[in-house]
C-alpha atoms as a PDB file:
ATOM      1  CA  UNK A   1      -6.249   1.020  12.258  1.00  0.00           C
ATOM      2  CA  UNK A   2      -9.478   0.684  10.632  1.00  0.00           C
ATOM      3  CA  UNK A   3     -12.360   0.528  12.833  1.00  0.00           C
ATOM      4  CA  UNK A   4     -16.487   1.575  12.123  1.00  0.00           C
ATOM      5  CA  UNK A   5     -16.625   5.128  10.697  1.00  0.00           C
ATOM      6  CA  UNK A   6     -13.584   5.005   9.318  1.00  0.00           C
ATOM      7  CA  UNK A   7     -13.288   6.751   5.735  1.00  0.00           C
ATOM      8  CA  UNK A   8     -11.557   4.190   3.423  1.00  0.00           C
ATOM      9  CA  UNK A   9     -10.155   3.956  -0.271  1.00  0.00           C
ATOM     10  CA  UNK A  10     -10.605   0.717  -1.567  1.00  0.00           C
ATOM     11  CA  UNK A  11      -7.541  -0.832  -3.635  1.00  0.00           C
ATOM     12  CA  UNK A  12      -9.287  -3.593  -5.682  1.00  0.00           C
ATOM     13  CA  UNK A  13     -12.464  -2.960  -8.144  1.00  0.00           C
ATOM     14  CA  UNK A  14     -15.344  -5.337  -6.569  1.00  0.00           C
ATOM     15  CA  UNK A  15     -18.840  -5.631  -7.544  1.00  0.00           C
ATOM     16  CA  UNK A  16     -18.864  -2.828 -10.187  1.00  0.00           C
ATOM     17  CA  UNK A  17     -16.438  -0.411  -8.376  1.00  0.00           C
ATOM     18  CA  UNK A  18     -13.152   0.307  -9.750  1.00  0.00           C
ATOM     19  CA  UNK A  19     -10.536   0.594  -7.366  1.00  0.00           C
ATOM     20  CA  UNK A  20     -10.206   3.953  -6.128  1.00  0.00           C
ATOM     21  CA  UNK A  21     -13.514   4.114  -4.552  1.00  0.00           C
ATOM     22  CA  UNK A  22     -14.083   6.044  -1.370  1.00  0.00           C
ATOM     23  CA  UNK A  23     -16.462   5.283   1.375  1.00  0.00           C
ATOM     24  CA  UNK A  24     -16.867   4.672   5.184  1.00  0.00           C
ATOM     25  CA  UNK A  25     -16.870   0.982   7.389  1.00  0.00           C
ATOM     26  CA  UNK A  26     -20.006   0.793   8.808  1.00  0.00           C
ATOM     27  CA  UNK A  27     -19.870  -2.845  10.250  1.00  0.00           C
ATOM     28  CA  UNK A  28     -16.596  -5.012  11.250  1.00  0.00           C
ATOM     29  CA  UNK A  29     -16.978  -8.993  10.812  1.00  0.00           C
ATOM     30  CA  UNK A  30     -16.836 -10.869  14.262  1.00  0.00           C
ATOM     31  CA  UNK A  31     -13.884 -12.452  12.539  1.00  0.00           C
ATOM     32  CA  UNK A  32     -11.911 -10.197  11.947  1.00  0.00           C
ATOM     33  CA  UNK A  33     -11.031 -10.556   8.515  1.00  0.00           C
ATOM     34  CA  UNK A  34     -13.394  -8.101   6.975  1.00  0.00           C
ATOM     35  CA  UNK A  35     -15.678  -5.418   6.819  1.00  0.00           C
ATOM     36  CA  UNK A  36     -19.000  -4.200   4.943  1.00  0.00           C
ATOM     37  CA  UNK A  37     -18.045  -0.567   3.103  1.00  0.00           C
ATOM     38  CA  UNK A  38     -20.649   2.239   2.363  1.00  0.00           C
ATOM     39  CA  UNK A  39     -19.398   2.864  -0.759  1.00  0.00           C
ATOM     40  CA  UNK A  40     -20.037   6.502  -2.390  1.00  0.00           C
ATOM     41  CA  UNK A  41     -20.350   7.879  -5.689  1.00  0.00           C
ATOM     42  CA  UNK A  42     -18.542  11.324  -7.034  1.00  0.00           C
ATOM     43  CA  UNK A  43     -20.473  13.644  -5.053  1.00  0.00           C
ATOM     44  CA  UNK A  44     -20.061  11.719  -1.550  1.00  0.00           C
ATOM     45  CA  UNK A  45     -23.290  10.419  -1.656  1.00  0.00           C
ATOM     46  CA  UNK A  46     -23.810   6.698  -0.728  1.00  0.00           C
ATOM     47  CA  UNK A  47     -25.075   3.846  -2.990  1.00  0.00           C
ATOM     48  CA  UNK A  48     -24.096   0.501  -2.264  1.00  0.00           C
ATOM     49  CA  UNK A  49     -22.623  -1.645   0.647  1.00  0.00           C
ATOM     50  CA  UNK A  50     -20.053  -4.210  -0.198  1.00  0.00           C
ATOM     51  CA  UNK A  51     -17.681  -6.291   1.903  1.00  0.00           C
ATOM     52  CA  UNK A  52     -13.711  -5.833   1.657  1.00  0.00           C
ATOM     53  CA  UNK A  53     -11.230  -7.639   3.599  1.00  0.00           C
ATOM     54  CA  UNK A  54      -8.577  -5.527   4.995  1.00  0.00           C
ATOM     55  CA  UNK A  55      -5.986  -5.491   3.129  1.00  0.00           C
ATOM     56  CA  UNK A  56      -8.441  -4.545  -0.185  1.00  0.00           C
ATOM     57  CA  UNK A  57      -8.705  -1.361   1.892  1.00  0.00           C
ATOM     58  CA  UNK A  58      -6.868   2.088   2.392  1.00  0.00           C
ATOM     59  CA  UNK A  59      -7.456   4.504   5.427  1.00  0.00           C
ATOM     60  CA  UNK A  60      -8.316   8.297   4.114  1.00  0.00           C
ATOM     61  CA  UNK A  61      -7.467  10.916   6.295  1.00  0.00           C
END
């Protein structure tokens, strides 16, 4: 279940980012349908924060 902090892969390219992209939720939508992404570059470090809905995203262990 995704849930704040969790380390996601996203599976759509959005806002610049190809799908692919890896990055942590830092903020879940009061309804429920999405969630704003800290998105990170190569090297893990982050750059941008964009909003997915669920099912554009992909839990990383």
């Amino acid at each position: 279940m995704i849930e704040e902090y969790t380390k996601v892969k996203t599976l759509v390219a959005k806002e610049g980012f190809p799908a692919g992209t890896v990055g942590v939720v830092v903020s879940l939508y009061s309804n429920g349908l999405a969630c704003e992404v800290e998105v990170w570059d190569d090297t893990d470090y982050p750059v941008d924060v964009v909003t997915y809905t669920f099912d554009e995203l992909e839990e990383v262990e």
